[in-house]
C-alpha atoms as a PDB file:
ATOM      1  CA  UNK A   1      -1.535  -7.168   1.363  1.00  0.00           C
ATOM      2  CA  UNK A   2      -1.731 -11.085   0.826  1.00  0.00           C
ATOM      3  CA  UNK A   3      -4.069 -11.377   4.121  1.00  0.00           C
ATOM      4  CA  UNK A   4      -6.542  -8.433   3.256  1.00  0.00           C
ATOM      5  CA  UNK A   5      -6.809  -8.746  -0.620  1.00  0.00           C
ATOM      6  CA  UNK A   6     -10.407  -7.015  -0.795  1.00  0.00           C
ATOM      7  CA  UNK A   7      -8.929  -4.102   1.046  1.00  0.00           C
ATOM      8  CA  UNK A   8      -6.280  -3.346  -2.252  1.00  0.00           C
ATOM      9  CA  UNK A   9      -7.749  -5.610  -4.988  1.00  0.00           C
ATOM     10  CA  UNK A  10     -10.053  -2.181  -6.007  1.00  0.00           C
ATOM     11  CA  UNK A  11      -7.707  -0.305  -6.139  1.00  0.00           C
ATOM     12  CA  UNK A  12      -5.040  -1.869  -8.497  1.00  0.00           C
ATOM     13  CA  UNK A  13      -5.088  -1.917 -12.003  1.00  0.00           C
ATOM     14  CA  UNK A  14      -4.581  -4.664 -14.150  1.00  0.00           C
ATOM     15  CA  UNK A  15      -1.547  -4.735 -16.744  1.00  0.00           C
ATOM     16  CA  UNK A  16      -3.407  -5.608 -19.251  1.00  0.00           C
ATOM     17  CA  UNK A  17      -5.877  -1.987 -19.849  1.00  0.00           C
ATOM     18  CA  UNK A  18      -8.221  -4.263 -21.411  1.00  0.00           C
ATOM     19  CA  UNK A  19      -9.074  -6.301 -18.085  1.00  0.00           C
ATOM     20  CA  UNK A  20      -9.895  -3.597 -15.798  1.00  0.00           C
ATOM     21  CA  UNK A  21      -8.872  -4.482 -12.307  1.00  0.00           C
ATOM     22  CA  UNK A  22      -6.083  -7.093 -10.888  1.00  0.00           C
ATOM     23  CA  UNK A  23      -7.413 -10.356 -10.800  1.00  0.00           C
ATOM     24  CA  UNK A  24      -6.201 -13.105  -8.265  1.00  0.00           C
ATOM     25  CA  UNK A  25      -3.654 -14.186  -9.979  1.00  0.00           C
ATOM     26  CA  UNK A  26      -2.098 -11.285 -11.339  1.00  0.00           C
ATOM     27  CA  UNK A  27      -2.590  -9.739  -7.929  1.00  0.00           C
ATOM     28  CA  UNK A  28      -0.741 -12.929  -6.336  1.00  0.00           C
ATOM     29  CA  UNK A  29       2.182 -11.697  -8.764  1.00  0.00           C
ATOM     30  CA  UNK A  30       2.144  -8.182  -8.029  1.00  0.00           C
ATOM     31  CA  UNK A  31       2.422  -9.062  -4.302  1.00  0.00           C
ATOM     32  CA  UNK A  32       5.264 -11.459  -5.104  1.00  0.00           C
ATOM     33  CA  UNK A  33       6.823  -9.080  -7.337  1.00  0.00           C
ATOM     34  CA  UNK A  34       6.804  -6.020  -4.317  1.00  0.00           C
ATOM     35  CA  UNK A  35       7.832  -8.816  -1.708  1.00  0.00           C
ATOM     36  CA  UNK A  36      11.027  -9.954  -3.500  1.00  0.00           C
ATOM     37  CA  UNK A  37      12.344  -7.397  -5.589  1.00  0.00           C
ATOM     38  CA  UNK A  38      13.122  -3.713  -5.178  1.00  0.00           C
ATOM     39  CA  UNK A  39      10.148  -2.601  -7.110  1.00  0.00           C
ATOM     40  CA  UNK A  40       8.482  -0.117  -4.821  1.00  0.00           C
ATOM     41  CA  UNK A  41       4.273   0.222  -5.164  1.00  0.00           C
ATOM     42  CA  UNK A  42       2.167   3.424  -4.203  1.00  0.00           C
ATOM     43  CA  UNK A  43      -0.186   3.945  -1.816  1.00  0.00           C
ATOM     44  CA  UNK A  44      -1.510   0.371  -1.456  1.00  0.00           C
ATOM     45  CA  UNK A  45       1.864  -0.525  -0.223  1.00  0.00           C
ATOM     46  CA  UNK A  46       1.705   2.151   2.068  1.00  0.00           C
ATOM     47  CA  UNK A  47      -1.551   1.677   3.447  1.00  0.00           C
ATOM     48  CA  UNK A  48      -0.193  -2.126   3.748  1.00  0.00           C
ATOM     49  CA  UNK A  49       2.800  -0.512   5.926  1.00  0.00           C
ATOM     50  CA  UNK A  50       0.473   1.297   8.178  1.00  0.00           C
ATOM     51  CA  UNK A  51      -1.874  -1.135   9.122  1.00  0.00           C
ATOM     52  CA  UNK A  52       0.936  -4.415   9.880  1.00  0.00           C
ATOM     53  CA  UNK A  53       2.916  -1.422  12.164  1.00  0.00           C
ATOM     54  CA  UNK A  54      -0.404  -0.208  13.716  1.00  0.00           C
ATOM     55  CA  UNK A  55       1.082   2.958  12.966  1.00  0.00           C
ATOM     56  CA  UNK A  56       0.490   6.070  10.999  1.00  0.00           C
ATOM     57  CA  UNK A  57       2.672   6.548   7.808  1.00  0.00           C
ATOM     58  CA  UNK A  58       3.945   9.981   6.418  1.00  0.00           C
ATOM     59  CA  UNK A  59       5.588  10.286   3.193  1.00  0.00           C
ATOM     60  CA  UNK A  60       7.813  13.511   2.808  1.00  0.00           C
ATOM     61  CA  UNK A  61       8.498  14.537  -0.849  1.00  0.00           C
ATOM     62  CA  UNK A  62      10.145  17.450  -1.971  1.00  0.00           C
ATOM     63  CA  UNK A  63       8.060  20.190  -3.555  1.00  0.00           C
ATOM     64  CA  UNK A  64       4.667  18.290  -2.278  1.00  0.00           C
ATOM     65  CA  UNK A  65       2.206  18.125   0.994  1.00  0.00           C
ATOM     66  CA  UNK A  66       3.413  15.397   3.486  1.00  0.00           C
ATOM     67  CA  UNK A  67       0.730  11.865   2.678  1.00  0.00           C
ATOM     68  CA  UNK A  68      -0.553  10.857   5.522  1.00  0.00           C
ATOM     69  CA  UNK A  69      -2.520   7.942   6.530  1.00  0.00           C
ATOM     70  CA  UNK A  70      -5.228   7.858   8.440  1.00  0.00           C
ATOM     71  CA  UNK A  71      -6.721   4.943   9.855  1.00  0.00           C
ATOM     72  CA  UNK A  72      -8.718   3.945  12.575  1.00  0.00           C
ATOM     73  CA  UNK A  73      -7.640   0.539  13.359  1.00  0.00           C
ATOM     74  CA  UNK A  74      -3.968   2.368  14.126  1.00  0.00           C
ATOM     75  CA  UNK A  75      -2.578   2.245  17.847  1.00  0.00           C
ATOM     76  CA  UNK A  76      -4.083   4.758  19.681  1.00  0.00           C
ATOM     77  CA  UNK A  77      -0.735   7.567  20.488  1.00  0.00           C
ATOM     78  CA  UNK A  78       1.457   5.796  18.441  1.00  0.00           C
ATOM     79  CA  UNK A  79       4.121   8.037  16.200  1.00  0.00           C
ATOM     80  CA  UNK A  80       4.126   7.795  12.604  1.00  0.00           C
ATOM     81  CA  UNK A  81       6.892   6.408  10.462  1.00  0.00           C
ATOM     82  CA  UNK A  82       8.170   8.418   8.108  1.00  0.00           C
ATOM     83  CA  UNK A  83       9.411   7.979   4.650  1.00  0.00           C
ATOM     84  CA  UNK A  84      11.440  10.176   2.607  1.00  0.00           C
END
């Protein structure tokens, strides 16, 4: 996430409601915070996972359709990883 910022900046809210999206520094944070704690993120994170493995992910929930990413910079034939 730190080498492709303008790939996840849109798409993360900042704390504060007030100032819209993540700014640099808050976003600098955030990837900190994910990187060296147990906090887990969303779909960023997974989209993040996807594209360093080359790989499809696929989240399996309970109760809810299997998220897939799709992606064409992926390996072509490669399996996806799955998370549960």
């Amino acid at each position: 996430m730190r080498a492709y910022p303008d790939e996840f900046l849109p798409f993360l809210e900042s704390a504060n409601e007030a100032d819209g999206l993540m700014g640099a520094a808050e976003y600098a944070r955030y990837c900190d915070t994910v990187e060296s704690t147990g906090e887990w993120g969303g779909q960023p994170e997974i989209k993040a996972l996807s594209k360093y493995y080359g790989a499809p992910v696929h989240v399996l929930q309970a109760g809810t359709d299997i998220v897939k990413t799709e992606d064409a910079t992926l390996a072509p034939g490669r399996g996806p990883i799955l998370i549960s």
